[in-house]
Protein backbone atom coordinates (compact mmCIF):
# COMPACT_ATOMS: atom_id res chain seq x y z
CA UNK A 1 105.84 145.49 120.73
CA UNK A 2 102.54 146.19 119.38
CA UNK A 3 103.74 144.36 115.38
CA UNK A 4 104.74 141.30 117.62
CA UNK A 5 101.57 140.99 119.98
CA UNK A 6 99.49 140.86 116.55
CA UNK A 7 101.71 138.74 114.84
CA UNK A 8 101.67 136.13 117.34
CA UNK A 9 97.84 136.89 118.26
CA UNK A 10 97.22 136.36 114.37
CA UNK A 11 99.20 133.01 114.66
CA UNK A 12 97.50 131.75 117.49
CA UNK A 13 93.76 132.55 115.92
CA UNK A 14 95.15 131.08 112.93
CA UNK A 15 95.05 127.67 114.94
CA UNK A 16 99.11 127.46 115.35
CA UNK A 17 99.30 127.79 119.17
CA UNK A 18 102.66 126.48 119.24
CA UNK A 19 103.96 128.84 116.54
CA UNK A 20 102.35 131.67 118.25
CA UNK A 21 104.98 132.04 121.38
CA UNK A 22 107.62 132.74 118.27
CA UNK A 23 106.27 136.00 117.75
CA UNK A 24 107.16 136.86 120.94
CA UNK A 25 110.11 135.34 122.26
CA UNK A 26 112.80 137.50 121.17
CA UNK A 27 110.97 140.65 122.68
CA UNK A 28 110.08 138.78 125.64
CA UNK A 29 113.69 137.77 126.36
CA UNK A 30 114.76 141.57 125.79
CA UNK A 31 112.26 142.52 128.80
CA UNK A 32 113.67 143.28 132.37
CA UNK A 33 111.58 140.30 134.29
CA UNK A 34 109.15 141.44 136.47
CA UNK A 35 108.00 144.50 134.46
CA UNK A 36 104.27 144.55 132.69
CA UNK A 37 105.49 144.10 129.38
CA UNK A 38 106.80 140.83 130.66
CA UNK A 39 104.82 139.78 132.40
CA UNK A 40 102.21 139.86 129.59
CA UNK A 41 104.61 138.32 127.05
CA UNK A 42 105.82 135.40 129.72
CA UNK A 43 101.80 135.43 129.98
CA UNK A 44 100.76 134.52 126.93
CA UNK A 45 103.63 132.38 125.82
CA UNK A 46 102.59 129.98 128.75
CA UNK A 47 99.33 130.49 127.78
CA UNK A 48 99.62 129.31 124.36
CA UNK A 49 101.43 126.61 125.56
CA UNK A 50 99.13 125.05 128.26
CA UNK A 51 96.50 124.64 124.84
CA UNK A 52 99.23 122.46 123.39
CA UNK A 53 99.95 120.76 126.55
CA UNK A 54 96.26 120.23 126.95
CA UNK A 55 95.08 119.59 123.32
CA UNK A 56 98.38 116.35 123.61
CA UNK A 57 96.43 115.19 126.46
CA UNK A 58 99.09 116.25 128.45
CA UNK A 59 97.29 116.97 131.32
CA UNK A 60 99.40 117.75 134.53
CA UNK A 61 101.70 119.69 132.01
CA UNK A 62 98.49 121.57 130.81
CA UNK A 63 97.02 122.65 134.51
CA UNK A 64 100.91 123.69 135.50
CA UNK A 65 101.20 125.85 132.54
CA UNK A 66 97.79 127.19 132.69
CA UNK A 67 98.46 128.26 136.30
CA UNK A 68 101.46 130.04 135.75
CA UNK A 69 99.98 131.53 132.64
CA UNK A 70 97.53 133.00 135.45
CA UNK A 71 99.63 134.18 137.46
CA UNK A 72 101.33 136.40 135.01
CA UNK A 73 98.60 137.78 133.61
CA UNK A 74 96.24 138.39 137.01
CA UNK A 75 97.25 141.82 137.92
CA UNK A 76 97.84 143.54 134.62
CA UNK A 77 94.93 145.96 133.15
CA UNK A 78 92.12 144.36 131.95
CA UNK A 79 93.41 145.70 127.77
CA UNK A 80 96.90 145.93 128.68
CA UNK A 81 98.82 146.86 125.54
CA UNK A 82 95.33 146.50 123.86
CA UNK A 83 95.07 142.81 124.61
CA UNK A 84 91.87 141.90 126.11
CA UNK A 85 92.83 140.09 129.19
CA UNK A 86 89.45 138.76 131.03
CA UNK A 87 88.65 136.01 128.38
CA UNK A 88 92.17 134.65 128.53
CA UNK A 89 92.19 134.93 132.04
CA UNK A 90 88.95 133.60 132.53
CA UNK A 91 89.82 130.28 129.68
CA UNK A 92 92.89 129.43 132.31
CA UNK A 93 90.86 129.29 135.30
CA UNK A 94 88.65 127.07 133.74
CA UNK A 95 91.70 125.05 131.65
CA UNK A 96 93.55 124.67 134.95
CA UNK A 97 90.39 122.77 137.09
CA UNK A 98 89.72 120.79 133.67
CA UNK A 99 92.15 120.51 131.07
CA UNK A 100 89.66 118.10 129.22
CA UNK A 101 88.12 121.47 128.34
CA UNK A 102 89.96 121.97 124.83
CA UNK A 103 88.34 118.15 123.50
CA UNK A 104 85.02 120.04 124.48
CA UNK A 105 85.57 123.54 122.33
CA UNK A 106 87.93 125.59 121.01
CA UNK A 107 90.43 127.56 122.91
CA UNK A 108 89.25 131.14 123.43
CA UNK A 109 90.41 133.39 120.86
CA UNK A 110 92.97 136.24 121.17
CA UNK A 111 91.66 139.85 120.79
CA UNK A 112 94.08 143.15 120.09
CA UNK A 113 93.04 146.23 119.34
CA UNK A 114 89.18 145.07 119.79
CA UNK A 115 89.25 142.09 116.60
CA UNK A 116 90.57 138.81 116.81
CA UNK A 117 93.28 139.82 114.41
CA UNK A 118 93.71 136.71 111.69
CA UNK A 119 96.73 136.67 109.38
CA UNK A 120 95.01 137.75 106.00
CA UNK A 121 93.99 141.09 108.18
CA UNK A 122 97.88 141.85 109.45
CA UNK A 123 99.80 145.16 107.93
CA UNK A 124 103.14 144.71 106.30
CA UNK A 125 105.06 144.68 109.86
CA UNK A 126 103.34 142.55 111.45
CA UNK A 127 103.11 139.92 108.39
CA UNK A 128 106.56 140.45 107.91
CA UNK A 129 107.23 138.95 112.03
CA UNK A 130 104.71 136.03 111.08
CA UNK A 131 106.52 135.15 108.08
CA UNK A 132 109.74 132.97 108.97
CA UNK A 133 107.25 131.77 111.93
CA UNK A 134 104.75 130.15 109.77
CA UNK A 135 107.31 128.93 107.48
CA UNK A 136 109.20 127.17 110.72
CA UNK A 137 106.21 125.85 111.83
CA UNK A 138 104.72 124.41 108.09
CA UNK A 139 108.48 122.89 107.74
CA UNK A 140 109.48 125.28 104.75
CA UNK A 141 113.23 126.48 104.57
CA UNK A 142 113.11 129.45 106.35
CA UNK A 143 116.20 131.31 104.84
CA UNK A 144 114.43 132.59 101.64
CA UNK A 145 111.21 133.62 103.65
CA UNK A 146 114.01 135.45 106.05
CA UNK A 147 115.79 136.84 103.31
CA UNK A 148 112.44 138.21 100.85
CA UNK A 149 111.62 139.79 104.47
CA UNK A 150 114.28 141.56 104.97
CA UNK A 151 114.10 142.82 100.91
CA UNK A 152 110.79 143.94 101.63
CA UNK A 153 111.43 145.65 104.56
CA UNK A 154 114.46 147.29 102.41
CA UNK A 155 112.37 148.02 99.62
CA UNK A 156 109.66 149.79 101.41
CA UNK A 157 112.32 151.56 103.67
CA UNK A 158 113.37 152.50 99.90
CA UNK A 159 109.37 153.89 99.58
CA UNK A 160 109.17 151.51 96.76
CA UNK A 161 105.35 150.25 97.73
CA UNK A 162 105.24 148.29 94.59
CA UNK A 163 107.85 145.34 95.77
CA UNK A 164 107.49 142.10 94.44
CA UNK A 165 109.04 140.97 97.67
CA UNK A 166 106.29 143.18 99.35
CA UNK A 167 103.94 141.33 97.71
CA UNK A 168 105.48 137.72 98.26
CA UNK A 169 105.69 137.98 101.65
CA UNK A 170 102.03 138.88 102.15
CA UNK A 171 100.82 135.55 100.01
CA UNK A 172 103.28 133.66 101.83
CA UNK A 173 101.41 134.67 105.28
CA UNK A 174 97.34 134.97 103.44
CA UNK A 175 97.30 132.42 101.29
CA UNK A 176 96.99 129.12 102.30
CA UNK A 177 96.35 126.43 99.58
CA UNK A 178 99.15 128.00 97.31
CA UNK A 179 101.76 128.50 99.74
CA UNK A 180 104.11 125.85 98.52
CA UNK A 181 104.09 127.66 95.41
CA UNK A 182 104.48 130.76 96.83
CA UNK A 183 107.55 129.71 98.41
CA UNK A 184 109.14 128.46 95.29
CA UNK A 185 108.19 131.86 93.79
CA UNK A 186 109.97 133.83 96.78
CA UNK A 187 112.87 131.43 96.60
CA UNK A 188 113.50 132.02 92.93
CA UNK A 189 112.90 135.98 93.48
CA UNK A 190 115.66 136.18 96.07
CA UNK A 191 118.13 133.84 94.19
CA UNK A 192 117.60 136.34 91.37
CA UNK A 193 118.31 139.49 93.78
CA UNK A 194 121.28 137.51 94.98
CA UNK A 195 122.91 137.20 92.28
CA UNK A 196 121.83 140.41 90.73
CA UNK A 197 123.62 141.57 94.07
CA UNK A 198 126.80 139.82 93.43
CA UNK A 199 127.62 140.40 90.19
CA UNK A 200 127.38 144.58 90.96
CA UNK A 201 129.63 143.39 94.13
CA UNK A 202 132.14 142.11 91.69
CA UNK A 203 132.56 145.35 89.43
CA UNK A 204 133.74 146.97 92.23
């Protein structure tokens, strides 16, 4: 899980705190409850989502979530799976008696692998899970973001390190002020493979 845990932590820094628990949902919900793994995902899910609650002004919904968010989180190591814990732990203490806290300064920042990973930093795998969740979250189509993933992921499998769809899916994730053009540029590339695709489908 370590590709999703700095996907989503990369998110989160990134200022998405909502988009964040994406990176982790479908390996949360794979997770026998009650183990450490899930207890950190289930965690930091809630975690990211008492900031929202709190940074809406929703205040009881905030303290609950901040709470819980404590609760799942209190007896794991202190760097379990490399995430430092005591900061986070520490921010919900101080979210749940004041949830006022996040108009005062910044949420605390999420830190794996000793940096607070930020997307322009994230290897191919873990770029490649932030992806479709950025492009959810920013209200781009998600299907050609999905689909110039999974090229990538085919193309490197295929040790061809020079992918355009490599490459695409990496500005899609870095680059902010040209991402709408990106994503026309990625949509047009898969079309392309597409049909490239079916036409060898129809010699056979």
């Amino acid at each position: 899980m370590r590709d999703q845990l700095r996907a989503g932590a990369a998110i989160y820094n990134a200022g998405y705190y909502h988009a964040a628990h994406d990176a982790w949902e479908d390996h949360w919900l794979d997770l026998e409850a009650g183990t450490n793994d899930e207890r950190l995902l289930h965690g930091l899910i809630q975690f990211t989502a008492a900031v929202v609650h709190a940074r809406e002004r929703n205040w009881e919904g905030a303290v609950g979530l901040a709470e819980s968010a404590g609760e799942y989180l209190a007896e794991l190591p202190a760097d379990y799976r490399n995430v430092r814990l005591p900061p986070v732990r520490s921010f919900l203490e101080a979210l749940a008696a004041d949830p006022e806290l996040v108009e005062r300064q910044p949420p605390v920042r999420l830190v794996h692998e000793g940096t607070a990973p930020a997307p322009a930093e994230l290897a191919f795998e873990p770029t490649a899970i932030a992806a479709p969740v950025l492009a959810d979250e920013l209200g781009y189509d998600v299907a050609p973001v999905d689909a110039a993933r999974q090229y990538a992921e085919q193309d490197l499998a295929a040790g061809d390190d020079d992918s355009r769809f490599i490459t695409l899916v990496f500005d899609f994730v870095r680059e902010d002020e040209h991402r709408g053009l990106i994503h026309q540029r990625l949509a047009d590339h898969v079309g392309r493979r597409e049909a490239r695709e079916s036409d060898v489908e129809g010699l056979f």
